[in-house]
Protein backbone atom coordinates (compact mmCIF):
# COMPACT_ATOMS: atom_id res chain seq x y z
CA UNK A 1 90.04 238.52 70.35
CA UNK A 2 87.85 241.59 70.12
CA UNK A 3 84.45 242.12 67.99
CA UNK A 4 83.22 245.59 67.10
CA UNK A 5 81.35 247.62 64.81
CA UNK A 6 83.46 250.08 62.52
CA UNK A 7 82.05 253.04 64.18
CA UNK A 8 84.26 252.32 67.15
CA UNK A 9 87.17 251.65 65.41
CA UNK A 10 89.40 254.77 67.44
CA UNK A 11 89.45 252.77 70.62
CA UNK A 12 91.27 250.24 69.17
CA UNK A 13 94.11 252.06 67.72
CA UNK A 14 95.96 252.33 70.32
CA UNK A 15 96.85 248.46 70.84
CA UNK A 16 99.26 248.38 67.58
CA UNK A 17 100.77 251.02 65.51
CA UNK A 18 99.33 250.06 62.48
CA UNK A 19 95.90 249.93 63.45
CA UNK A 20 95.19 253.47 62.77
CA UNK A 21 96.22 253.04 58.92
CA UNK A 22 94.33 249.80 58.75
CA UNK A 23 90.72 250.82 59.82
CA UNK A 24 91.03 254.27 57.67
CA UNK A 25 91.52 251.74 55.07
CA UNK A 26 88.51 249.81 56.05
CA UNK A 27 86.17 252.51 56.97
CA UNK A 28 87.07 254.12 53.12
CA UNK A 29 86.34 250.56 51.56
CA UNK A 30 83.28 250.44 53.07
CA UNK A 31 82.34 253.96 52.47
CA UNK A 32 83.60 253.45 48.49
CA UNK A 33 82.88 249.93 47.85
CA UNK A 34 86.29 247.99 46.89
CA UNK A 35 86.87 244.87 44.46
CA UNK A 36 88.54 241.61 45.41
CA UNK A 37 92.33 241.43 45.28
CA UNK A 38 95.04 242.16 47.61
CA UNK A 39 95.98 245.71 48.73
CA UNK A 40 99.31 246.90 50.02
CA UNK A 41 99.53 249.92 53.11
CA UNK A 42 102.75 249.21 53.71
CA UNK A 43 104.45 246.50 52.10
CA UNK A 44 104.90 243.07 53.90
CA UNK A 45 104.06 244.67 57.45
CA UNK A 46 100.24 245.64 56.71
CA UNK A 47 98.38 244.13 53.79
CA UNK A 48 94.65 243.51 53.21
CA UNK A 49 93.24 240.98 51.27
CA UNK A 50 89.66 241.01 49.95
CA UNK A 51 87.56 238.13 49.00
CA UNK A 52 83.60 237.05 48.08
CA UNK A 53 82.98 233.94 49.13
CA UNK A 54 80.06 231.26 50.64
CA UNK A 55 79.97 230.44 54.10
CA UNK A 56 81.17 226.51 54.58
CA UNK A 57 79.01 225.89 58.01
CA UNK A 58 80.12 225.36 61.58
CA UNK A 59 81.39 221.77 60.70
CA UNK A 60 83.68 222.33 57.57
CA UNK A 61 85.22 226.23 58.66
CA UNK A 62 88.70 224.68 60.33
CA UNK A 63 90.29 226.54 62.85
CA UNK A 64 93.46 228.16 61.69
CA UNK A 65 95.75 230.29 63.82
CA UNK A 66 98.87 232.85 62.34
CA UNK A 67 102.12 233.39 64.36
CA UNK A 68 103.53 236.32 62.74
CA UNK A 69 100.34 238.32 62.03
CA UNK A 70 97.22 239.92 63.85
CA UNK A 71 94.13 239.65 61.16
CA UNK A 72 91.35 242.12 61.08
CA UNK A 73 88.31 240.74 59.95
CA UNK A 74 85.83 242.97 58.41
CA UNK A 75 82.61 242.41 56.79
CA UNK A 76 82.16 244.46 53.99
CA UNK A 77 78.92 242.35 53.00
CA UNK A 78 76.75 239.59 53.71
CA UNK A 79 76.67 237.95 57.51
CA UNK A 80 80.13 236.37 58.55
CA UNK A 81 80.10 233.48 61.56
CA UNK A 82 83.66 233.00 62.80
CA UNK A 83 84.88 230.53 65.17
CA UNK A 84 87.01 230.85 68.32
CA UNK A 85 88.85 228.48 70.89
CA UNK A 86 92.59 230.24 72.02
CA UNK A 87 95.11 228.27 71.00
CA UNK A 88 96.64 227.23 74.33
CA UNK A 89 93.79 225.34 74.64
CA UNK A 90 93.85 223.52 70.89
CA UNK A 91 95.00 219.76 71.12
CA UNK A 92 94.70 218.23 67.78
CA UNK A 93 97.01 219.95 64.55
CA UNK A 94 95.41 218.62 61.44
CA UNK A 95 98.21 221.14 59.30
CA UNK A 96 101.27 222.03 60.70
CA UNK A 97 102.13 225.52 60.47
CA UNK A 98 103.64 226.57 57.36
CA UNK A 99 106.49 229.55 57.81
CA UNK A 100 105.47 230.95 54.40
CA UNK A 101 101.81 231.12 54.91
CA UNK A 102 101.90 232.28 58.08
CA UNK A 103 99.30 229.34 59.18
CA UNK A 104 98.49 226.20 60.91
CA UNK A 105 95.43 224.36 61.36
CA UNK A 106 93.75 222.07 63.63
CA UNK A 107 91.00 219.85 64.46
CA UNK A 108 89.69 221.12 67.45
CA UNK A 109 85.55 222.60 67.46
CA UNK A 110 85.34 226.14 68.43
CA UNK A 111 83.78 227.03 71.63
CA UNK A 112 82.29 230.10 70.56
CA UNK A 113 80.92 231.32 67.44
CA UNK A 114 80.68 234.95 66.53
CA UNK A 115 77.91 236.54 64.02
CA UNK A 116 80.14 239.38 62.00
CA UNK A 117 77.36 241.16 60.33
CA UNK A 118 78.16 243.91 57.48
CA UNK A 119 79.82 246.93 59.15
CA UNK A 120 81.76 244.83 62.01
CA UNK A 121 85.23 243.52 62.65
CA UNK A 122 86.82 240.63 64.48
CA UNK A 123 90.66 240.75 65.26
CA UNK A 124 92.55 237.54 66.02
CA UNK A 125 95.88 237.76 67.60
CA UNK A 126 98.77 234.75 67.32
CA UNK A 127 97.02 233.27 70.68
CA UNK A 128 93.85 232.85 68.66
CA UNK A 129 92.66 230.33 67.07
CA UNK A 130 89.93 231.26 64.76
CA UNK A 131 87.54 229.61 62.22
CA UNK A 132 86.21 232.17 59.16
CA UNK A 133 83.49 231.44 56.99
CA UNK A 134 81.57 229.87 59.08
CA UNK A 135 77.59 230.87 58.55
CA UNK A 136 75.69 230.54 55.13
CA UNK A 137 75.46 232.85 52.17
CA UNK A 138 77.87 235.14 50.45
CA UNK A 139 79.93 237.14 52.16
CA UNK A 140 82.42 239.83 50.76
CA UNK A 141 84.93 240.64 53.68
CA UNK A 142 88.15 242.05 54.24
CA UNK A 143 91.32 240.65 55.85
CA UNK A 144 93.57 243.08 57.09
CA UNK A 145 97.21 241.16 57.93
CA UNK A 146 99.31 243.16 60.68
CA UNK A 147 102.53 242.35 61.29
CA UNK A 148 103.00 241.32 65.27
């Protein structure tokens, strides 16, 4: 897991391929402003979807974790709280994971909780498990979905 502002974006493209192409894409949407709705860079492999939605609270965010995908988590506005507890260390499934949704959920409480303010980014790699929409209020966000 790593949590950074979008100004330091460059030292992180070096872990993946894709992660160049994904925070240009970011940086632009925040620079532009960008609707909700889904957004192809390159097909199935790196995707970003954008939503606006209400925080749910520490108690009713789940933890989910993806095998096949890293996400990038940005805040385009509002205050995002995420969850975190690595997966190794998660004991009770409440969803199995699902091959076409990439996802699984379980029951376990976080042990850490991350503020995501406007302007910042949270990735989440497969050993990761990670509860969004966490905190209170509106926030309009950006998932970016890298293929592992």
């Amino acid at each position: 897991m790593i949590i950074d502002q979008i100004e330091n974006a460059y030292r992180y493209s070096c872990l993946h391929p894709a992660f160049g192409k994904a925070f240009d894409f970011l940086k632009n949407a925040l620079e532009a402003g960008i609707n909700p709705g889904r957004y192809e860079i390159d097909g199935d492999r790196l995707f970003v979807m954008v939503a606006e939605n209400n925080g749910r609270s520490h108690a009713a965010a789940p933890l989910e974790a993806h095998r096949n995908y890293i996400d990038i988590q940005f805040t385009l506005k509002g205050n995002e709280e995420i969850g975190w507890l690595p997966t190794n260390t998660c004991k009770s499934i409440s969803e199995p994971y699902d091959n076409s949704r990439d996802i699984e959920f379980f029951a376990d409480t976080p042990n850490t909780w991350l503020a995501v303010p406007t302007g910042s980014f949270a990735i989440f790699y497969p050993e990761d498990a990670h509860a969004p929409l966490a905190g209170q209020g509106s926030v309009l966000k950006a998932v970016v979905k890298v293929r592992v």
